[in-house]
C-alpha atoms as a PDB file:
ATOM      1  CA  UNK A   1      20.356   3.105   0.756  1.00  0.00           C
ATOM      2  CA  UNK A   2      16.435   3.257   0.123  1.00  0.00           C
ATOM      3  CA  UNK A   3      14.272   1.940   2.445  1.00  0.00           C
ATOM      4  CA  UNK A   4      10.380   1.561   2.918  1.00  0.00           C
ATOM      5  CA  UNK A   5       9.375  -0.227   5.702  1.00  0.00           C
ATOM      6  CA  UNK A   6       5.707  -1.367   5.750  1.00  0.00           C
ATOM      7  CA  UNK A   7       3.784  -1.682   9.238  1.00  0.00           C
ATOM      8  CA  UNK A   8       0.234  -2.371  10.260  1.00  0.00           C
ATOM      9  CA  UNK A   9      -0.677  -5.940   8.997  1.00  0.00           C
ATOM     10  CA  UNK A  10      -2.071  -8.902  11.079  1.00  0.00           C
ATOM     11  CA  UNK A  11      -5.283 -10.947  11.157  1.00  0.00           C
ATOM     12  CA  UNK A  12      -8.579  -9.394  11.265  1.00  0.00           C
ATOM     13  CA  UNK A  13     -12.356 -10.538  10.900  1.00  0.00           C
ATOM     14  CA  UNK A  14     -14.179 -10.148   7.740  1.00  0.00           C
ATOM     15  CA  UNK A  15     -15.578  -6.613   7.734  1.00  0.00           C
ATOM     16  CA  UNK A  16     -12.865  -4.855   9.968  1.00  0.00           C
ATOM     17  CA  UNK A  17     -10.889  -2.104   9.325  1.00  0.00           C
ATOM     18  CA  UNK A  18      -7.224  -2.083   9.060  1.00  0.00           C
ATOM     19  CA  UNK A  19      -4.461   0.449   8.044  1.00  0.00           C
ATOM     20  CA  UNK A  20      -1.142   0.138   6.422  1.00  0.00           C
ATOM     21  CA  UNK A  21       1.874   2.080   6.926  1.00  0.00           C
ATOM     22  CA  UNK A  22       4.774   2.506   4.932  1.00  0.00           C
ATOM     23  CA  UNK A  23       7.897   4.856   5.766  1.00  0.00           C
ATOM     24  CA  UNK A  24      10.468   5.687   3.278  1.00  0.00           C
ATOM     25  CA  UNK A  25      13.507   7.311   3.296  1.00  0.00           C
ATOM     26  CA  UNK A  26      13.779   8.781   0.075  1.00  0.00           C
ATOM     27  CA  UNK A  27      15.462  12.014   0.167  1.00  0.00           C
ATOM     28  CA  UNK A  28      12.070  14.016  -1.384  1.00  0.00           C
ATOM     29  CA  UNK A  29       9.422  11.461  -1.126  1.00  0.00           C
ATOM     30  CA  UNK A  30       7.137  14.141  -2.733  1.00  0.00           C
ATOM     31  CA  UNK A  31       8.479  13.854  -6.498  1.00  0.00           C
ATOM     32  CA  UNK A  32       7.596   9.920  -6.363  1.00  0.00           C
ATOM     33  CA  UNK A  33       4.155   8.353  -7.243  1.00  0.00           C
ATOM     34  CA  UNK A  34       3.618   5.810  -3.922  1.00  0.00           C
ATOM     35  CA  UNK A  35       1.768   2.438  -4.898  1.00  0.00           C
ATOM     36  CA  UNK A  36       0.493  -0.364  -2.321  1.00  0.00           C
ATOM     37  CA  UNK A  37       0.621  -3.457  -4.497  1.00  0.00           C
ATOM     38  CA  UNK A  38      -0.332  -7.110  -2.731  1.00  0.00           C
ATOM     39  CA  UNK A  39       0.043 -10.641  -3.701  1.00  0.00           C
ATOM     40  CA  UNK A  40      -2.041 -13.818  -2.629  1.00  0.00           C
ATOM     41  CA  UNK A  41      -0.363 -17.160  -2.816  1.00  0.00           C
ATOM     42  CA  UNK A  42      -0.427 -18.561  -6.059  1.00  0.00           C
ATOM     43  CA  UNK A  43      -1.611 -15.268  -7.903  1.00  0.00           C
ATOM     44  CA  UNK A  44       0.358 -12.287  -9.593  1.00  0.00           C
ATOM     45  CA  UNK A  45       1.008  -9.085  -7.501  1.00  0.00           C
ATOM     46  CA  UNK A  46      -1.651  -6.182  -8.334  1.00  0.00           C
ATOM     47  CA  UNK A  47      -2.269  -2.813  -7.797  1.00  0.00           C
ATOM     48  CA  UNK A  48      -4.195  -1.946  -5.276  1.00  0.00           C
ATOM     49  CA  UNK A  49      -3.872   2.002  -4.651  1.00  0.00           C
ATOM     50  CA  UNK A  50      -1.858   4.668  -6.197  1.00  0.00           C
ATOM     51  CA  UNK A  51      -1.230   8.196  -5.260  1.00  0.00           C
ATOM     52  CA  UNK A  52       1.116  10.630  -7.507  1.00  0.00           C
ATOM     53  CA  UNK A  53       3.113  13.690  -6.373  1.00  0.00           C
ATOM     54  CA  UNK A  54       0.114  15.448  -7.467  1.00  0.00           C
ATOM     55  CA  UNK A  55      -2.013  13.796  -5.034  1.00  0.00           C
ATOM     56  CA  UNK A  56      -4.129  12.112  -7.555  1.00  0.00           C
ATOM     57  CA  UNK A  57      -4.998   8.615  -6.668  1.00  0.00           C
ATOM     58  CA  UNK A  58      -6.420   5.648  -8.849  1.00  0.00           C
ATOM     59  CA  UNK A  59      -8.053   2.291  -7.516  1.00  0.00           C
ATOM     60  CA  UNK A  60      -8.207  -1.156  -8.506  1.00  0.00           C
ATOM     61  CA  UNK A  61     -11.995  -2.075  -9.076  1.00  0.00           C
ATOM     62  CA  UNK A  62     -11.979  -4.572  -6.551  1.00  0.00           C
ATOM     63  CA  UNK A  63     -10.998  -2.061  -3.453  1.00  0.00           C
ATOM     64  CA  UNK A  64     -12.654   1.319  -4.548  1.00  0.00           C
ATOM     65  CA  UNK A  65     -14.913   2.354  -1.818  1.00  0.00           C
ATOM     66  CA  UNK A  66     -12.990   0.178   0.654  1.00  0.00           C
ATOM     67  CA  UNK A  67      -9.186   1.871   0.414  1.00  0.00           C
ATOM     68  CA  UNK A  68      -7.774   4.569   1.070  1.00  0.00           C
ATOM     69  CA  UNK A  69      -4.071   5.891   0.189  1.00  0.00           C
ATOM     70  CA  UNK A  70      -2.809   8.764   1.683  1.00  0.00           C
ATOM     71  CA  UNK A  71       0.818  10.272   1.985  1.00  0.00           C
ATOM     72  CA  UNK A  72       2.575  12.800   4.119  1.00  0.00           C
ATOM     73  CA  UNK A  73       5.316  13.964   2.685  1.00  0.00           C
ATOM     74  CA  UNK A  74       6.605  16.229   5.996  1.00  0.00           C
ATOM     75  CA  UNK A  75       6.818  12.593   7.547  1.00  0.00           C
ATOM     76  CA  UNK A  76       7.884  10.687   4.618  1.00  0.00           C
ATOM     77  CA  UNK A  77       4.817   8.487   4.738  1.00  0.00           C
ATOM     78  CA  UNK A  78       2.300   6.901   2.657  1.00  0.00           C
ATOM     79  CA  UNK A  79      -0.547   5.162   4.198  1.00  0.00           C
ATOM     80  CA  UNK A  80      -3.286   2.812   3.127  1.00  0.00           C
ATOM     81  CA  UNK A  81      -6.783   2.784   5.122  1.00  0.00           C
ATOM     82  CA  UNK A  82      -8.707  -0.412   4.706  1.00  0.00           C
ATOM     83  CA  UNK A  83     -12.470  -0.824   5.603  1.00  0.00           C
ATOM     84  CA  UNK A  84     -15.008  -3.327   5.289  1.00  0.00           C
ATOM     85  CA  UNK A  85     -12.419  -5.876   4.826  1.00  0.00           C
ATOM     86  CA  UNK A  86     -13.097  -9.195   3.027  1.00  0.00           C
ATOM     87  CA  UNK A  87     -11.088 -12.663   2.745  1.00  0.00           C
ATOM     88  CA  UNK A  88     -10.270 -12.368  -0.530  1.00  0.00           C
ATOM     89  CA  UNK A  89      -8.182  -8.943   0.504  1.00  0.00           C
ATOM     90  CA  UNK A  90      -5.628 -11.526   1.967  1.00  0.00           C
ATOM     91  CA  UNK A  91      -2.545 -10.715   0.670  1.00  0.00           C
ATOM     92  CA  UNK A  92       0.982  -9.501   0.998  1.00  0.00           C
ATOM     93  CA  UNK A  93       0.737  -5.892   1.111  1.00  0.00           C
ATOM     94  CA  UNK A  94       3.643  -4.112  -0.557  1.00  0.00           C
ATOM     95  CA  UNK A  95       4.743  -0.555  -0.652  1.00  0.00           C
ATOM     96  CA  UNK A  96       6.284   1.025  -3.675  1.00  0.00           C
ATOM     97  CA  UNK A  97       7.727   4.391  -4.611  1.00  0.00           C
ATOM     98  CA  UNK A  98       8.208   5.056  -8.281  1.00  0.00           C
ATOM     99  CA  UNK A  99       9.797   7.897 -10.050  1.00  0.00           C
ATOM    100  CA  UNK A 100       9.711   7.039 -13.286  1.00  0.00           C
ATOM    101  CA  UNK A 101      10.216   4.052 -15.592  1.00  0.00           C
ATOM    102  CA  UNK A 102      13.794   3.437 -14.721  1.00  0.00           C
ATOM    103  CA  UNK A 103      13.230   4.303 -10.946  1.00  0.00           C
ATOM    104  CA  UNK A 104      11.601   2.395  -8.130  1.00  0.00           C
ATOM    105  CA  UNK A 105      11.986   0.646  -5.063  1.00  0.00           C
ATOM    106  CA  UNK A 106      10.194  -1.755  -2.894  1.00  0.00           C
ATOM    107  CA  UNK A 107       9.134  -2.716   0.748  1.00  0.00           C
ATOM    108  CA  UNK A 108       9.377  -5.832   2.140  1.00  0.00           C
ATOM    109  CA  UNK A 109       6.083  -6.639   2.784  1.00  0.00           C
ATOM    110  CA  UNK A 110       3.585  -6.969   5.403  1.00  0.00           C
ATOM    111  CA  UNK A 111       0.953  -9.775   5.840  1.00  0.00           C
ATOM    112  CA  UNK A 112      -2.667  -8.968   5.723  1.00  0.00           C
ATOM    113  CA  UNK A 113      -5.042 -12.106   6.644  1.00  0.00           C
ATOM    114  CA  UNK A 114      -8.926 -11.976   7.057  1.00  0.00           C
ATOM    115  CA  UNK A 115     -10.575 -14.710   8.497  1.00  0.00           C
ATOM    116  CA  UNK A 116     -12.950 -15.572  10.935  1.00  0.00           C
END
C-alpha cells in the first residue's frame, strides 16, 4: 500500500520560515512528478510547487520567491522550504506523487497556520 506521510506543519508568525516534509513509499519515487498542493477553508485546493523526475520545478505565482520543493530520491523524500511566510499561506498542505494521468496518490495532510 502507498503511503506519503507529510510532517513539518504548525503555527508560525508572519514572515517565518517553515519546511514541509513528505515521505513516500513508492517503490521508485524517482519516475513520479511530486506536487505540494494546499487548501484554505472554504477555497479549492491549488498547486503550490511541483518538481518532475527531471528535476524541473514550476510555481504558483503567489509562492515563487518564497518556496522551495526539493526531493531526494535515495531517501524517498520530497520537501517544501517556506520563507517569508504570510497569513494568507494558511492552508492544508498536501503531498502528491503523480505518474501519469491514471496514477497518483495523496498524503493526508498537514496544517500550516500563520498568525500573530
Amino acid at each position: 500500500q502507498v503511503q506519503l506521510v507529510e510532517s513539518g506543519g504548525g503555527l508560525v508568525q508572519p514572515g517565518d520560515p517553515l519546511r514541509l516534509s513528505c515521505v513516500a513509499s513508492l517503490s521508485v519515487v524517482s519516475l513520479y512528478t511530486m506536487g505540494w498542493y494546499r487548501q484554505a477553508p472554504g477555497k479549492q485546493r491549488e498547486l503550490v510547487a511541483a518538481i518532475t523526475s527531471g528535476g524541473s520545478t514550476n510555481y504558483d505565482d503567489s509562492v515563487k520567491g518564497r518556496f522551495t520543493i526539493s526531493r531526494d530520491n535515495a531517501k524517498k523524500m520530497v520537501y517544501l522550504q517556506m520563507v517569508n511566510l504570510k497569513p494568507e499561506d494558511t492552508a492544508v498542505y498536501s503531498c502528491n506523487a503523480r505518474l501519469n494521468a491514471n496514477v497518483g496518490y495523496w498524503g493526508q495532510g498537514t496544517q500550516v497556520t500563520i498568525s500573530s
